[in-house]
Protein backbone atom coordinates (compact mmCIF):
# COMPACT_ATOMS: atom_id res chain seq x y z
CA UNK A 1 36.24 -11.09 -41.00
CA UNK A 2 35.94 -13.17 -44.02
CA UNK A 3 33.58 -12.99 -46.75
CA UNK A 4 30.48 -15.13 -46.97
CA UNK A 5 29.78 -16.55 -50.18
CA UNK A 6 26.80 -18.77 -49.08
CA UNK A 7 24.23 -19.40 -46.62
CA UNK A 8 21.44 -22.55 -45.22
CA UNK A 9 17.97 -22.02 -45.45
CA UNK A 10 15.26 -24.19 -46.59
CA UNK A 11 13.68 -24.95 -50.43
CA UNK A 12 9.95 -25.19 -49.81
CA UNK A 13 7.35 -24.43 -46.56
CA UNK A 14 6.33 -26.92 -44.32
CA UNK A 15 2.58 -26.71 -42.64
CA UNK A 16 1.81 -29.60 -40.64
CA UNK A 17 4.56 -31.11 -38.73
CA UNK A 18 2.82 -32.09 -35.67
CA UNK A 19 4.20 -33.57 -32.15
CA UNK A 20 1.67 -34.91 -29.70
CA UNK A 21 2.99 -34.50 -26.22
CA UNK A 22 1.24 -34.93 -22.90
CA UNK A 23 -2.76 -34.36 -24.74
CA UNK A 24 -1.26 -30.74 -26.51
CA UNK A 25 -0.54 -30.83 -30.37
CA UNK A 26 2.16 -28.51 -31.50
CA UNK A 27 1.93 -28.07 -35.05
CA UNK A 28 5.08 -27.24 -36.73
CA UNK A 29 5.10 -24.87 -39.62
CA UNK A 30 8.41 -23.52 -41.94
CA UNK A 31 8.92 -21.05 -44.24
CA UNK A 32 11.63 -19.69 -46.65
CA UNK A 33 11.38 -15.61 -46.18
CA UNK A 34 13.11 -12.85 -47.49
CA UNK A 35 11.80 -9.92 -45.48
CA UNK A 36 9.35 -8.95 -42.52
CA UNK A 37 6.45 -8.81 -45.13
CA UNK A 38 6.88 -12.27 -45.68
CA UNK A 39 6.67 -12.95 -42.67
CA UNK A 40 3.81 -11.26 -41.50
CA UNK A 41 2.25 -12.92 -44.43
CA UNK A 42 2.76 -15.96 -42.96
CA UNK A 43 2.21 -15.60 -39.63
CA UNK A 44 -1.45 -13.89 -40.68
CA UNK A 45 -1.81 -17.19 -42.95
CA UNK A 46 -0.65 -19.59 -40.45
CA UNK A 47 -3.51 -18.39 -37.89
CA UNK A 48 -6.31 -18.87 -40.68
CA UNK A 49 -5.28 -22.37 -40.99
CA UNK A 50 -5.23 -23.15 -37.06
CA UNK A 51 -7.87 -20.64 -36.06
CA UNK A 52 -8.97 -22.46 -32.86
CA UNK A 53 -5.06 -22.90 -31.73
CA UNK A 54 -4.13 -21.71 -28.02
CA UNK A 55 -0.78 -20.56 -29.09
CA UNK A 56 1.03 -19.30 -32.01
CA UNK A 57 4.72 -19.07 -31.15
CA UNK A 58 7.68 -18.14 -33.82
CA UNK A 59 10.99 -17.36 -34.32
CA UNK A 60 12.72 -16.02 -37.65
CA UNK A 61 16.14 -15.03 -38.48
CA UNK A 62 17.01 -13.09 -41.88
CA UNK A 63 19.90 -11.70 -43.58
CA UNK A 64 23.04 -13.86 -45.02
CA UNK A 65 24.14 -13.64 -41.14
CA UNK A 66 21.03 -14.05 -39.75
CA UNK A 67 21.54 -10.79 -38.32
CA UNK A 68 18.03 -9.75 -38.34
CA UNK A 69 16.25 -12.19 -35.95
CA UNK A 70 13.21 -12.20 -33.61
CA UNK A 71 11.65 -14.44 -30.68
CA UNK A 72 7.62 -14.80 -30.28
CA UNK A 73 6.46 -16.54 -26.77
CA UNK A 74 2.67 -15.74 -27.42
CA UNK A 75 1.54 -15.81 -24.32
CA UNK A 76 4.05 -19.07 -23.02
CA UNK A 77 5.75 -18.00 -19.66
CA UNK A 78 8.98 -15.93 -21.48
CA UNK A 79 11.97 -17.73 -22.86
CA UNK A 80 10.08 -21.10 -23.04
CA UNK A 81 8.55 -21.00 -26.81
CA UNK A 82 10.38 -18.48 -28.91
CA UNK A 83 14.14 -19.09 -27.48
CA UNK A 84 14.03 -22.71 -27.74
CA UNK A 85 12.29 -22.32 -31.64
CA UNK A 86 15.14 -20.05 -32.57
CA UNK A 87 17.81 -22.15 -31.27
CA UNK A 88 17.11 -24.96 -33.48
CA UNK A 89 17.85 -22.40 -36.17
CA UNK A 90 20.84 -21.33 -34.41
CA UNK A 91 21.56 -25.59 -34.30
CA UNK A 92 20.54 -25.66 -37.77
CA UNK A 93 22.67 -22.52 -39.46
CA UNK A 94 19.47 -22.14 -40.86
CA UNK A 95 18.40 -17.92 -42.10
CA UNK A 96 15.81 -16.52 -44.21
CA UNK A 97 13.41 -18.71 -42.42
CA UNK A 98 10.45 -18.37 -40.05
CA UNK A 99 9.59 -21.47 -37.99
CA UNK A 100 6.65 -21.27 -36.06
CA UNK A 101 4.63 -23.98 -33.27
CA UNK A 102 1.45 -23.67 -32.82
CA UNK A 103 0.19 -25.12 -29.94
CA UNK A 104 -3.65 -26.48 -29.17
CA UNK A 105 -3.62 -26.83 -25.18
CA UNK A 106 -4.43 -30.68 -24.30
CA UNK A 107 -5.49 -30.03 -20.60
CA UNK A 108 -2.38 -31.19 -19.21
CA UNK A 109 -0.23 -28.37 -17.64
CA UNK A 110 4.23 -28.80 -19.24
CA UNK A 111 6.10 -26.44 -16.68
CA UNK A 112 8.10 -24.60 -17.62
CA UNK A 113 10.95 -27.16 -18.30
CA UNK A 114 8.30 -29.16 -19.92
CA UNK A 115 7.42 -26.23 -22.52
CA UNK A 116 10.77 -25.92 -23.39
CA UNK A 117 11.19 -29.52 -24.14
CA UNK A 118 7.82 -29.28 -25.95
CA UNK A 119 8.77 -26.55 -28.17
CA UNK A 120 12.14 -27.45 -29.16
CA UNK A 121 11.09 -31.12 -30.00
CA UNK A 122 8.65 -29.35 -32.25
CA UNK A 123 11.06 -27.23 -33.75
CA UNK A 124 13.70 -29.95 -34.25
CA UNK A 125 10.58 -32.15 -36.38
CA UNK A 126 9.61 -29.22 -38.49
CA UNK A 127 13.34 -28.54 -39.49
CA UNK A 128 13.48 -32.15 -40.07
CA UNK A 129 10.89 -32.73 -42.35
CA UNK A 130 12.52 -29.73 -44.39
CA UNK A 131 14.64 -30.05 -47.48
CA UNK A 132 17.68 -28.04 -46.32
CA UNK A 133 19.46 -26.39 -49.12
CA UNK A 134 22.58 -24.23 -49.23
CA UNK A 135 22.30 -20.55 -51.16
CA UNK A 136 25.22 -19.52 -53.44
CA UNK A 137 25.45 -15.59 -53.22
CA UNK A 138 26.14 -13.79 -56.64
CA UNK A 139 26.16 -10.77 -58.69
CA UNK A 140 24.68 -9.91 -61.60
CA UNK A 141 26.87 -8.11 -64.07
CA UNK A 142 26.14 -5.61 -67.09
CA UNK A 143 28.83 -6.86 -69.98
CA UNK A 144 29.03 -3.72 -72.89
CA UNK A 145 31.70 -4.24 -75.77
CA UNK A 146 32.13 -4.10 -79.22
CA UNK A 147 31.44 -6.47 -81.93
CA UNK A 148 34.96 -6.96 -82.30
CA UNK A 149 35.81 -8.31 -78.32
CA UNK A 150 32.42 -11.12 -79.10
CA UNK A 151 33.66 -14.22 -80.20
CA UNK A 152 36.82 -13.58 -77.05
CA UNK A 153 33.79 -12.69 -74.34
CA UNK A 154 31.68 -15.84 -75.37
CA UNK A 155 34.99 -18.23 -75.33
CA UNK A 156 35.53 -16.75 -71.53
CA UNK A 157 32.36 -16.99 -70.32
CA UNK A 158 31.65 -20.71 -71.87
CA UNK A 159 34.73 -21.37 -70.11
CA UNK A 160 33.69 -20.14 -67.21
CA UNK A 161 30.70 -21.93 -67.09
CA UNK A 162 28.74 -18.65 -66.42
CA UNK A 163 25.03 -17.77 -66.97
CA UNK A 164 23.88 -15.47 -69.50
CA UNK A 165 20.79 -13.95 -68.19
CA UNK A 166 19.49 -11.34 -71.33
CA UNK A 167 21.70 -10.11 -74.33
CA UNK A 168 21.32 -7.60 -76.78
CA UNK A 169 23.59 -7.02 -80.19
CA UNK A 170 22.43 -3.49 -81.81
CA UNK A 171 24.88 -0.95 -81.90
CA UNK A 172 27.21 -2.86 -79.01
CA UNK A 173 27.06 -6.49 -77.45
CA UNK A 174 24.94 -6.19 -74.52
CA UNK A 175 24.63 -8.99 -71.83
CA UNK A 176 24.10 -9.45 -68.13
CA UNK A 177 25.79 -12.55 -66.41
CA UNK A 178 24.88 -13.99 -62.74
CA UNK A 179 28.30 -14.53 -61.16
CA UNK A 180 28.91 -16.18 -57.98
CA UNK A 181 30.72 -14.09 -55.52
CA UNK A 182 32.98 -16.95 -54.73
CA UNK A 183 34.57 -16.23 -58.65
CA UNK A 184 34.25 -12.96 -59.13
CA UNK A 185 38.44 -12.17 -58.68
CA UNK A 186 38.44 -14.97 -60.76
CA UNK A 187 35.87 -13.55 -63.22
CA UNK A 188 38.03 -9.79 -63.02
CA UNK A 189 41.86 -11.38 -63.29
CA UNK A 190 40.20 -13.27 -66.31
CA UNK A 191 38.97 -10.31 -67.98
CA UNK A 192 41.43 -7.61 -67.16
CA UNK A 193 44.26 -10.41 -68.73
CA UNK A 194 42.45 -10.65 -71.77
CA UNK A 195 40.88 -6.86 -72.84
CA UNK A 196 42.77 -3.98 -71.61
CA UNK A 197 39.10 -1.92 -71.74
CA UNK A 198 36.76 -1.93 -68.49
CA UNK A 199 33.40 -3.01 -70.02
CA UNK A 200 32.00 -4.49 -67.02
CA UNK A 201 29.42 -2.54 -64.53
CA UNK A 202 27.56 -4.43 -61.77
CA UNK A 203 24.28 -4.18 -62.55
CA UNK A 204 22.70 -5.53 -58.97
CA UNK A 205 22.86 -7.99 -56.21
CA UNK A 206 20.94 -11.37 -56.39
């Protein structure tokens, strides 16, 4: 299985994305998420700004993979809100988002096959409207050396065209660098050529 070095999701939420079909409005709302307690954030927020709606129906998938995922009819006859919401993130490669259509009942009865149109065609305009963006993974990196290995480790990293995030020069050159995981062989075969020393520790994942 190869490694993943990025993923889709979007930059900014979306609240008001709305689809008038047969007398119902579905309005379509988007989020960028990073856990479940975003998400119940949102879904608690999204219901104070449509308090009077007849249906509040999500889907959400998290994790580089999307591995982590859920489906929400809310109340809809099953598989015809959530399923058809989470496809177009499926559609989309779209994770770390929660996309949810909230629907005010127009008096008209869908069907089944009509709700399913309804709610995709609600999804599809949300994720639309959205600026998709594509997430580099990286690492950040703990650099500790000696006065002596500086002016060598600045050269590299300039190269490199890596970010210093903090540094501190007391008794030994501190920094921490964000390296995408896409160069970080690179980043090692660069190093271990130039200083025969190990000075790097990973410091955490961003």
């Amino acid at each position: 299985m190869s490694e993943t070095f990025e993923y889709k999701t979007i930059s900014q939420s979306i609240t008001d994305a709305l689809v008038k079909i047969k007398g119902s409005k579905f309005f379509g709302l988007i989020y960028p998420v990073i856990n479940e307690e975003d998400i119940k954030k949102f879904l608690l927020q999204t219901r104070e700004m449509y308090p009077q709606a007849t249906h509040y129906c999500y889907a959400y998938r998290l994790g580089v993979s999307g591995d982590n995922y859920r489906v929400n009819d809310d109340g809809e006859p099953s598989g015809t809100a959530g399923l058809p919401i989470y496809h177009q993130l499926l559609s989309f490669e779209l994770t770390n988002v929660l996309l949810i259509s909230v629907r005010y009942f127009g008096g008209t009865k869908l069907g089944v096959g009509g709700l399913i149109k309804a709610y995709k065609e609600s999804a599809l305009f949300t994720i639309e409207q959205s600026d998709i963006i594509i997430k580099e993974l990286s690492e950040i990196y703990e650099l500790t050396f000696d006065y002596n290995h500086q002016s060598a480790v600045m050269t590299l990293l300039k190269k490199m065209n890596l970010d210093i995030l903090n540094f501190n020069f007391s008794e030994n050159c501190e920094l921490s660098i964000e390296i995408p995981l896409k160069r970080k062989t690179e980043f090692y075969e660069k190093f271990d050529s130039l200083f025969a020393q190990n000075f790097v520790t990973q410091k955490k994942v961003s």
